[in-house]
N, C-alpha and C. Protein backbone atom coordinates (compact mmCIF):
# COMPACT_ATOMS: atom_id res chain seq x y z
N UNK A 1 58.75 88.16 124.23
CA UNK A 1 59.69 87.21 123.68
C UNK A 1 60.32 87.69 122.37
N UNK A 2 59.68 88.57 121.66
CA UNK A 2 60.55 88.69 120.23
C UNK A 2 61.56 89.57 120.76
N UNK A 3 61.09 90.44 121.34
CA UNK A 3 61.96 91.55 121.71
C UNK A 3 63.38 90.95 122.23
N UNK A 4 63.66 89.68 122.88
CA UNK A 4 64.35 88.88 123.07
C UNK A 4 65.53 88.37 121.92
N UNK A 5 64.63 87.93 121.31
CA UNK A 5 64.84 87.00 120.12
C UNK A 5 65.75 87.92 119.05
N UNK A 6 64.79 89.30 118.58
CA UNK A 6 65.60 90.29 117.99
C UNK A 6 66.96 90.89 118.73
N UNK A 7 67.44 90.79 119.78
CA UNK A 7 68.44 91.00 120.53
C UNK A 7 69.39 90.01 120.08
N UNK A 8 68.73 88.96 120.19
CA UNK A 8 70.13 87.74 119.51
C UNK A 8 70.23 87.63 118.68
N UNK A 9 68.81 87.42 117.40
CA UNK A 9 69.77 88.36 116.03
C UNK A 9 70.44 89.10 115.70
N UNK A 10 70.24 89.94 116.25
CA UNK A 10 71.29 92.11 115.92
C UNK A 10 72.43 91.08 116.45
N UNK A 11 72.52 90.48 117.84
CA UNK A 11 74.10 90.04 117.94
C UNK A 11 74.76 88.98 117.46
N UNK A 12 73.89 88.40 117.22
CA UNK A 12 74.56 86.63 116.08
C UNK A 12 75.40 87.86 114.73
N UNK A 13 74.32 88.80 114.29
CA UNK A 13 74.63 89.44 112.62
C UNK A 13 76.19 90.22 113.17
N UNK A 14 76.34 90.81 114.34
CA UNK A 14 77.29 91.99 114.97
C UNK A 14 78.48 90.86 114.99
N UNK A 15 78.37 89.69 115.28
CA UNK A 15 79.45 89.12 115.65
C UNK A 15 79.83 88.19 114.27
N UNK A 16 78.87 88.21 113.21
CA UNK A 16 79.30 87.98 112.12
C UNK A 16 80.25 88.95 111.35
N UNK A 17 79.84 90.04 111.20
CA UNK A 17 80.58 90.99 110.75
C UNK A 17 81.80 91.58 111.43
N UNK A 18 81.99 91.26 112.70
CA UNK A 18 83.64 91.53 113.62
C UNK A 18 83.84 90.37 112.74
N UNK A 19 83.07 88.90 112.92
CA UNK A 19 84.58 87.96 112.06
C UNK A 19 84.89 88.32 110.62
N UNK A 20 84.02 88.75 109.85
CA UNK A 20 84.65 89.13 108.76
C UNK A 20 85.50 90.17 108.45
N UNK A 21 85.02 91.06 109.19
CA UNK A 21 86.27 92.03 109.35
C UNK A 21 87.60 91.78 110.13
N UNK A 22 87.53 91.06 110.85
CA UNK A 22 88.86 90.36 111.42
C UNK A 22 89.76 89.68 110.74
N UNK A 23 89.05 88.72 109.86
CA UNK A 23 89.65 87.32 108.83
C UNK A 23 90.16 88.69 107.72
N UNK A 24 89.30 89.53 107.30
CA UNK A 24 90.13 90.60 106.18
C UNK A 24 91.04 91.08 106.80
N UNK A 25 91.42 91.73 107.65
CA UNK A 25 92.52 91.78 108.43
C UNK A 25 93.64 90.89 108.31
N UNK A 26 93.38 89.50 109.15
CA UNK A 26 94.51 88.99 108.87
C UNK A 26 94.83 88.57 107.39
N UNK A 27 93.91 88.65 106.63
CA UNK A 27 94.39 88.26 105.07
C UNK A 27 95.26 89.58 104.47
N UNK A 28 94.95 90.71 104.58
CA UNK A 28 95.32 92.04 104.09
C UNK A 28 96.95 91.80 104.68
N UNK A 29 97.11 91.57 105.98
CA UNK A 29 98.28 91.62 106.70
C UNK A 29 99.30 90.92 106.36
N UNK A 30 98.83 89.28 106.44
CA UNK A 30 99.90 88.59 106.12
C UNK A 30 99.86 88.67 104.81
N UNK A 31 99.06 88.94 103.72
CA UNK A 31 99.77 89.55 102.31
C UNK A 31 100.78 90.36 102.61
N UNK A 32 100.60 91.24 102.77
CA UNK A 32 101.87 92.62 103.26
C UNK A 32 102.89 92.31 103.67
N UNK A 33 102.85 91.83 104.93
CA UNK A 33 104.15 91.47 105.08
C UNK A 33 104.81 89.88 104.46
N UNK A 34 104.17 88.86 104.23
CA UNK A 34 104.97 87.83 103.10
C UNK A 34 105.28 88.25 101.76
N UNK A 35 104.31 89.51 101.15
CA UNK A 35 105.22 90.24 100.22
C UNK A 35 106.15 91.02 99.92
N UNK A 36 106.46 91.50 101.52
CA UNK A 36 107.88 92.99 101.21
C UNK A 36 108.67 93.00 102.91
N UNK A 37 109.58 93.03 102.02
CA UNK A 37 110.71 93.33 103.30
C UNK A 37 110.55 94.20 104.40
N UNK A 38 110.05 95.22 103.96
CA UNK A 38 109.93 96.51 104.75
C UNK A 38 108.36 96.83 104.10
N UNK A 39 107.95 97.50 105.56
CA UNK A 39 106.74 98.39 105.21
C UNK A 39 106.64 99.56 106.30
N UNK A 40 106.49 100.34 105.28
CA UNK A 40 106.53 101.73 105.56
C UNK A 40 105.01 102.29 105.80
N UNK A 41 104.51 102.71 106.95
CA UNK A 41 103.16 103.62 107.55
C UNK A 41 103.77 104.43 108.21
N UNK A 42 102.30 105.46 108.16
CA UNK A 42 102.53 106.82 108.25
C UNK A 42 101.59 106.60 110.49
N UNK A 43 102.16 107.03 111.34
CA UNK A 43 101.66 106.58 112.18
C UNK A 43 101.04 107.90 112.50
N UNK A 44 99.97 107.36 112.28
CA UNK A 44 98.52 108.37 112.34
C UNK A 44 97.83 108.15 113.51
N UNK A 45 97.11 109.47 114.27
CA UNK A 45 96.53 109.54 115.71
C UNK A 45 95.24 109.21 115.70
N UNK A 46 95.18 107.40 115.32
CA UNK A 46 93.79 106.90 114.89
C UNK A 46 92.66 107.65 116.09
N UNK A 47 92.84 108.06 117.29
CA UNK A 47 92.22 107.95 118.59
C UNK A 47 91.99 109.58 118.32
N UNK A 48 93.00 110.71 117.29
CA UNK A 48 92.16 111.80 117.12
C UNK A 48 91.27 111.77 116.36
N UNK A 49 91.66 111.45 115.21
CA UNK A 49 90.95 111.11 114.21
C UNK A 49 89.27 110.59 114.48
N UNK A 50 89.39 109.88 115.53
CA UNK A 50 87.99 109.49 115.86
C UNK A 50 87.08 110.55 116.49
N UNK A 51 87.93 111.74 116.76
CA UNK A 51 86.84 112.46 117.13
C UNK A 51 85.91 113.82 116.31
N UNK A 52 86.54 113.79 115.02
CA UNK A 52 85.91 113.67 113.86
C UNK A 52 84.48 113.34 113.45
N UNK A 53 83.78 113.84 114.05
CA UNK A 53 82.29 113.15 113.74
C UNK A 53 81.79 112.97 112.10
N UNK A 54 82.12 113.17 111.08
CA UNK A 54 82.42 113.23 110.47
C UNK A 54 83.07 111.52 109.64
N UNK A 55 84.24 112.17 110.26
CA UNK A 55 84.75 110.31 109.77
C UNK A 55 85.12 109.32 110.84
N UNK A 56 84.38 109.67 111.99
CA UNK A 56 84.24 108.33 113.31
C UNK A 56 84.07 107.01 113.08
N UNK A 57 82.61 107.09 112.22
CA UNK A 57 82.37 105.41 111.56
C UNK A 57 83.06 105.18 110.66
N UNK A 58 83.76 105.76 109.90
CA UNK A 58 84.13 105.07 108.47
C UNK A 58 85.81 104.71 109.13
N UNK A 59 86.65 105.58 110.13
CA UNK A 59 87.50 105.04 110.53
C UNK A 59 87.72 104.11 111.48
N UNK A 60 86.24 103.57 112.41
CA UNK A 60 86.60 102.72 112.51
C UNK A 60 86.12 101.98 112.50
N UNK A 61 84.90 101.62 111.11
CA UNK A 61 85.03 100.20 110.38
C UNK A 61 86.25 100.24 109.38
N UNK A 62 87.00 100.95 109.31
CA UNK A 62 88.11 100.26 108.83
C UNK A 62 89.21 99.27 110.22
N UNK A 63 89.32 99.39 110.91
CA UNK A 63 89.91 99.06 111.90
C UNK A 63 91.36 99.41 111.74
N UNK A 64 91.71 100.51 111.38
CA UNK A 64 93.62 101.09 110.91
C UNK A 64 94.49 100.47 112.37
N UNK A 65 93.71 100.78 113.27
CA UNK A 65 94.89 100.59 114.61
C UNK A 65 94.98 99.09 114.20
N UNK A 66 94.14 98.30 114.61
CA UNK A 66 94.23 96.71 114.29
C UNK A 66 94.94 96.51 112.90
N UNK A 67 94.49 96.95 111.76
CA UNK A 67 95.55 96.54 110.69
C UNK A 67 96.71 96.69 111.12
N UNK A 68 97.43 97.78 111.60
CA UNK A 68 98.52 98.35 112.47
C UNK A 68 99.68 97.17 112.95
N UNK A 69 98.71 97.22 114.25
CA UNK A 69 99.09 96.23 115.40
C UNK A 69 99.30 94.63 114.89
N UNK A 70 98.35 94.15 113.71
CA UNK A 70 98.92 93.15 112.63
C UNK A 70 100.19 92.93 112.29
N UNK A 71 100.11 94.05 111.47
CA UNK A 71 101.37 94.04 110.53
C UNK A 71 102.52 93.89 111.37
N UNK A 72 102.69 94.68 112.82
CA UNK A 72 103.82 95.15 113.12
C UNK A 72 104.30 93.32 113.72
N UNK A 73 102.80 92.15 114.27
CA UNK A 73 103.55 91.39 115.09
C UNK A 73 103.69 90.32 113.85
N UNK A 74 103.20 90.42 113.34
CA UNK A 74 103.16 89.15 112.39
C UNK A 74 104.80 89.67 111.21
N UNK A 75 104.91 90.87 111.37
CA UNK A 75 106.13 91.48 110.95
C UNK A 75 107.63 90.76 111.54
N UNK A 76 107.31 90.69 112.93
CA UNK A 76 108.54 90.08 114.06
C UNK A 76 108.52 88.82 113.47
N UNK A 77 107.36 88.17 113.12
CA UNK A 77 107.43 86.83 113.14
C UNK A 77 108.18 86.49 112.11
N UNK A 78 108.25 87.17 110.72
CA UNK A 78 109.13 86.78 109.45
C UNK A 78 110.05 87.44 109.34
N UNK A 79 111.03 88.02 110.21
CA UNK A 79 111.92 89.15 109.89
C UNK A 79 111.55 90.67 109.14
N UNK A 80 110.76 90.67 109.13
CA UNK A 80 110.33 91.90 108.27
C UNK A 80 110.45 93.59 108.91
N UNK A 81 110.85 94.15 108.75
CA UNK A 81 110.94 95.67 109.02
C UNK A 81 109.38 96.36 108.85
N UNK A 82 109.09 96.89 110.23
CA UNK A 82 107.84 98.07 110.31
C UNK A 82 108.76 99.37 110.28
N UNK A 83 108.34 100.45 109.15
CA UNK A 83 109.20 101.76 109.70
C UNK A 83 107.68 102.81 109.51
N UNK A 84 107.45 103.27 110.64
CA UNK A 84 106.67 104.47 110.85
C UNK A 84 107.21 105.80 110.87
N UNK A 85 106.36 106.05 109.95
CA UNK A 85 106.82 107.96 109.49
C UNK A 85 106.36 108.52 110.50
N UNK A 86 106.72 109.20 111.03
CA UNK A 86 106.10 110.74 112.36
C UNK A 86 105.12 111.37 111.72
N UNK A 87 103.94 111.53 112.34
CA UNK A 87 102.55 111.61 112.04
C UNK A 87 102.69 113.37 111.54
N UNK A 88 103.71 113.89 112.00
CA UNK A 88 104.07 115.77 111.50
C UNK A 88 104.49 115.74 110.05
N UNK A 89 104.99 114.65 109.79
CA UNK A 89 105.88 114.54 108.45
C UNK A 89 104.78 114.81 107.51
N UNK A 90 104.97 116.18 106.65
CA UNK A 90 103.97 116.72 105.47
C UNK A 90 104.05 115.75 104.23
N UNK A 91 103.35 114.32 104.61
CA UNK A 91 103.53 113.69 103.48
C UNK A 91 102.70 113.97 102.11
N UNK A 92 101.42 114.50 102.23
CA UNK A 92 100.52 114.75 101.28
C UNK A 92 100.84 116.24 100.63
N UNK A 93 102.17 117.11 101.36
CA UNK A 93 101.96 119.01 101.03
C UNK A 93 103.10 118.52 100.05
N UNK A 94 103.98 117.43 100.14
CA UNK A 94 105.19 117.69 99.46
C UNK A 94 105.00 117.22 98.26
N UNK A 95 105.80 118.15 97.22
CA UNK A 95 105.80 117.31 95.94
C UNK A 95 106.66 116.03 95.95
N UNK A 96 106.58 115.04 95.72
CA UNK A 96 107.00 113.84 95.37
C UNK A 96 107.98 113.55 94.43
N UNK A 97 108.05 114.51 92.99
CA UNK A 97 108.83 115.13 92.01
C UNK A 97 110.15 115.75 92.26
N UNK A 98 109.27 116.72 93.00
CA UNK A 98 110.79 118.15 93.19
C UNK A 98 110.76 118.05 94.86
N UNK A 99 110.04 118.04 95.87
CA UNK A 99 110.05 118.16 96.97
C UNK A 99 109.50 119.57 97.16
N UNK A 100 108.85 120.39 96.53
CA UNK A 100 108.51 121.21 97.38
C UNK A 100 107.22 121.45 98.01
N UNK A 101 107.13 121.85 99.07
CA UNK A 101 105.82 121.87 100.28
C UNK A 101 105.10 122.98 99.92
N UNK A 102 104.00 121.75 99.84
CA UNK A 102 102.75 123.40 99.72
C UNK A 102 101.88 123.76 100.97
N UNK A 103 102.73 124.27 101.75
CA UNK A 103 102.27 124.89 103.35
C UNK A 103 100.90 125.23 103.12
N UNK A 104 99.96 125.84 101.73
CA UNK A 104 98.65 126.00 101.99
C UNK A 104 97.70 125.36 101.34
N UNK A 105 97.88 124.23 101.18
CA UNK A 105 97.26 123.16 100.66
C UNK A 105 96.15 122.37 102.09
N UNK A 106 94.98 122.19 102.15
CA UNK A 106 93.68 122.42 102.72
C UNK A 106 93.24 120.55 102.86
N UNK A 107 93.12 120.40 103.91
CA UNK A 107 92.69 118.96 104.02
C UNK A 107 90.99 118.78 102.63
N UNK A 108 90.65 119.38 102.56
CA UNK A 108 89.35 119.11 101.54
C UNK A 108 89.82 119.63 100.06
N UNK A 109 91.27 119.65 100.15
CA UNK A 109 91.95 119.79 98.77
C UNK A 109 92.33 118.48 98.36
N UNK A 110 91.84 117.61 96.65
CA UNK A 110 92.60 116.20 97.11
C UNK A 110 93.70 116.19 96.16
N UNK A 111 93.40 117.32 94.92
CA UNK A 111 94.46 117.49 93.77
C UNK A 111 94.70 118.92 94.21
N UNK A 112 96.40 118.56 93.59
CA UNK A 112 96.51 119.69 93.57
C UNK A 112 97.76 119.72 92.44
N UNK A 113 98.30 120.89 92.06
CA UNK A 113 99.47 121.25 90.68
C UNK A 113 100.47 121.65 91.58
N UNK A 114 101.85 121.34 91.35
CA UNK A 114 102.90 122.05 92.16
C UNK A 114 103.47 122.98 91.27
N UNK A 115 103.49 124.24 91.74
CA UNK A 115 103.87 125.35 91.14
C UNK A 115 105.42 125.66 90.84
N UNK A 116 106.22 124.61 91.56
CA UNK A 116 107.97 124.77 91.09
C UNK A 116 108.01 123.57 89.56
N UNK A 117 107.18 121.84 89.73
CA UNK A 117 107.47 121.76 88.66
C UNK A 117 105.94 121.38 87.52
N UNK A 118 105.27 121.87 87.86
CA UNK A 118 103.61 121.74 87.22
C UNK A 118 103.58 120.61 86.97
N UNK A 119 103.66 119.87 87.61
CA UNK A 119 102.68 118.28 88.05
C UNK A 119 101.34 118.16 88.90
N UNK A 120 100.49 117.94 88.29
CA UNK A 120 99.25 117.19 89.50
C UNK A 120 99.34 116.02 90.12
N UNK A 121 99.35 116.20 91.32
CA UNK A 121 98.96 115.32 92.17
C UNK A 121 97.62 114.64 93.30
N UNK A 122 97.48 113.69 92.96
CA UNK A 122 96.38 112.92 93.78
C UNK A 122 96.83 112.99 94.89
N UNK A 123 95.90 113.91 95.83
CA UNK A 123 96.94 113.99 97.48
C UNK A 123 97.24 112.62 98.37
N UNK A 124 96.34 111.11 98.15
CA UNK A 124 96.59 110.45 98.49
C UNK A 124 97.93 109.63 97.80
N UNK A 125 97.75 109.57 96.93
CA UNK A 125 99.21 109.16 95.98
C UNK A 125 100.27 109.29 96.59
N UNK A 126 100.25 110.85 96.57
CA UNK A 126 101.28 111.48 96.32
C UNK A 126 101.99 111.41 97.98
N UNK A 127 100.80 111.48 98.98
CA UNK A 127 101.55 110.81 100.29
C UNK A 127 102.03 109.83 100.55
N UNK A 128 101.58 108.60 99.73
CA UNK A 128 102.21 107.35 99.71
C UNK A 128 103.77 107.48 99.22
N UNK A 129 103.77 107.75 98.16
CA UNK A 129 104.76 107.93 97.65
C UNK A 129 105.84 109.08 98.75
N UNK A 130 105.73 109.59 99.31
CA UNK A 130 106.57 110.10 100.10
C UNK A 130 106.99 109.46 101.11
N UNK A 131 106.01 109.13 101.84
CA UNK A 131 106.02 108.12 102.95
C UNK A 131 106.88 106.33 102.43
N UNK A 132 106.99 106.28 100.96
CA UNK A 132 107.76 104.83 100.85
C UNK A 132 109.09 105.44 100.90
N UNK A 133 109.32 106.59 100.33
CA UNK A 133 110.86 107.23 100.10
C UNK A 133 111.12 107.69 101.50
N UNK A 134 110.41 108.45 102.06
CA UNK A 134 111.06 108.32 103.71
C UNK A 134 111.28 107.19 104.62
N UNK A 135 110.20 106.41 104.04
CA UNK A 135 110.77 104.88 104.68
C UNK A 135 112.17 104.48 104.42
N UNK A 136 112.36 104.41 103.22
CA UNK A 136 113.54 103.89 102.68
C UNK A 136 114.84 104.77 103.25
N UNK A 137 114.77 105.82 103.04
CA UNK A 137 115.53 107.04 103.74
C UNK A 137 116.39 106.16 104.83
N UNK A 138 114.65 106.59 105.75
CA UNK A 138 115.29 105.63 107.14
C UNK A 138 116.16 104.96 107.42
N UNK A 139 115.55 103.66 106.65
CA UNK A 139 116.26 102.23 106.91
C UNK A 139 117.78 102.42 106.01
N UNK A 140 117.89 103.44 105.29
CA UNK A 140 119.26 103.44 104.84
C UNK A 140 120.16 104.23 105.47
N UNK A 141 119.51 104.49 106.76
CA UNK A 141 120.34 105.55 107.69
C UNK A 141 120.44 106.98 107.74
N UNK A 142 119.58 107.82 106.60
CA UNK A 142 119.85 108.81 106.13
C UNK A 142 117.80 109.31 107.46
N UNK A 143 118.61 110.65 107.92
CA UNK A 143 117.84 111.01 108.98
C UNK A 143 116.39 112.27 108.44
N UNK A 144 116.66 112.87 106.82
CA UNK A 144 115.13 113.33 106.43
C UNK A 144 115.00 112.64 105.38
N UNK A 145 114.34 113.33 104.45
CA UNK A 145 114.08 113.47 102.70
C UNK A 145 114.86 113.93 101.95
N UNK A 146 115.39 113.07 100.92
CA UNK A 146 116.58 113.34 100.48
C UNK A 146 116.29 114.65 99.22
N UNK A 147 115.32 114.43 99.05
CA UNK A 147 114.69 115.69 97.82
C UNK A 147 113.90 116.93 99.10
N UNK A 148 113.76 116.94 100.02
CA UNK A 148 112.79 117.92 100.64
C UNK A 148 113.96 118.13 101.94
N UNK A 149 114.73 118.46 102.17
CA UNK A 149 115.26 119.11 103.08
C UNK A 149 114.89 120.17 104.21
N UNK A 150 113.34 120.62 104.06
CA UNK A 150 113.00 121.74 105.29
C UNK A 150 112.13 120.28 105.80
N UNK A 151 111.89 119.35 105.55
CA UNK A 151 110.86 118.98 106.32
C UNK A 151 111.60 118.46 108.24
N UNK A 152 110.65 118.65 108.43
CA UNK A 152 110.53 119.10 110.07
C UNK A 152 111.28 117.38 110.41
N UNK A 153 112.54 117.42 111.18
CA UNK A 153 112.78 116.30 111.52
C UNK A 153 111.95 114.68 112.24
N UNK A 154 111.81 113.88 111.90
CA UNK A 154 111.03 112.43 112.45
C UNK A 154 111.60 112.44 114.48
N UNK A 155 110.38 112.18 114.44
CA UNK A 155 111.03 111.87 116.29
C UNK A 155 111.85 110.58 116.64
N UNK A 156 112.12 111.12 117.59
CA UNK A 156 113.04 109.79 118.36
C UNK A 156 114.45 109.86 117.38
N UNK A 157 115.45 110.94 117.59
CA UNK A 157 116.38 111.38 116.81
C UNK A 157 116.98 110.84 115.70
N UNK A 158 115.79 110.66 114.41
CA UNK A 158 116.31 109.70 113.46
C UNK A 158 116.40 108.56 112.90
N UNK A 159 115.95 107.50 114.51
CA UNK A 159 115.82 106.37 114.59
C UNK A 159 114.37 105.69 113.77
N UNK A 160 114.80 104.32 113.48
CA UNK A 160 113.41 103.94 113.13
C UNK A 160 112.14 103.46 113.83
N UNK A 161 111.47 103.87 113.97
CA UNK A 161 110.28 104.37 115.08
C UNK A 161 109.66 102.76 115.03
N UNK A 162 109.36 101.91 115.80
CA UNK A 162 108.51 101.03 115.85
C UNK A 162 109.53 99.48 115.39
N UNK A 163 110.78 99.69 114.79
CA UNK A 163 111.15 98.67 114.74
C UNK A 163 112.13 97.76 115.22
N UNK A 164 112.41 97.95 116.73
CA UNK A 164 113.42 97.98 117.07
C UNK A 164 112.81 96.60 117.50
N UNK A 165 111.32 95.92 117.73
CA UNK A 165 110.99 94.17 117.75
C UNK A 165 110.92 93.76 117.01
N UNK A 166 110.87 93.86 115.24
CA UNK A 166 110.75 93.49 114.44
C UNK A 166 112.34 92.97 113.84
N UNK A 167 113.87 93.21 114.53
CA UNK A 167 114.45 92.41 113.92
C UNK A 167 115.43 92.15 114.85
N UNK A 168 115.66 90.58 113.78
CA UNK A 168 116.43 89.47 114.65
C UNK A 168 117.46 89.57 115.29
């Protein structure tokens, strides 16, 4: 009988923690989108990424696809713009500053100095920050980076990737 009993604990506690991680979800989400017009993600191959042993669990107790899939419907629902960057787009190699790509810059690199204008950068930062200016790019019609010109064109010729349900 305990052996029982401990089975429906582990799953009463398992199904506590999906709801809390769910309810953060939708709180994270509809912040996001009732705060900004547009939101700009980088659409990342959550499903490679998982095979990463390495960072398997930690990506997915974050639940990225589900934050994702949030944003984009609860996005339709207020008019709001989803624009997804193409997962090739060197958002973390480029300088943010000057635009230039540091082709040998190492995923277990997280700072790094750009050698055209000697700035450090936090590699996560500094991808954000690329990824909001290519967003914007986008949605203003303009088809790369207006400071980085070699970067490798966005798929789907230009267009904005993911938002073609999100407006009215």
């Amino acid at each position: 009988m305990s052996e029982i009993k401990a089975r429906l604990k582990l799953g009463k506690l398992q199904v506590k923690i999906a709801n809390i991680r769910n309810n953060y979800l939708h709180q994270i989400s509809n912040k996001l989108v009732s705060e900004n017009q547009t939101i700009c993600l980088e659409d990342l191959s959550v499903k490679n990424m998982m095979g990463n042993h390495k960072l398997a669990k930690s990506i997915g107790d974050c639940s990225w696809s589900e934050l994702v899939r949030q944003i984009t419907y609860k996005a339709g629902w207020y008019g709001r713009k989803v624009v997804k960057i193409d997962r090739y787009f060197p958002s973390s190699k480029t300088c943010s500053n000057c635009g230039y790509i540091n082709d040998e810059l190492k995923l277990s690199i997280r700072e790094w100095n750009c050698p055209r204008c000697n700035i450090t950068h936090d590699r996560d930062y500094n991808a954000s920050l690329n990824i909001l200016r290519q967003g914007y790019n986008l949605t203003a019609g303009m088809a790369g980076l207006a400071t980085c010109p070699d970067v490798r064109p966005i798929s789907n010729n230009g267009q904005l990737v993911g938002v073609e349900t999100q407006l009215l």
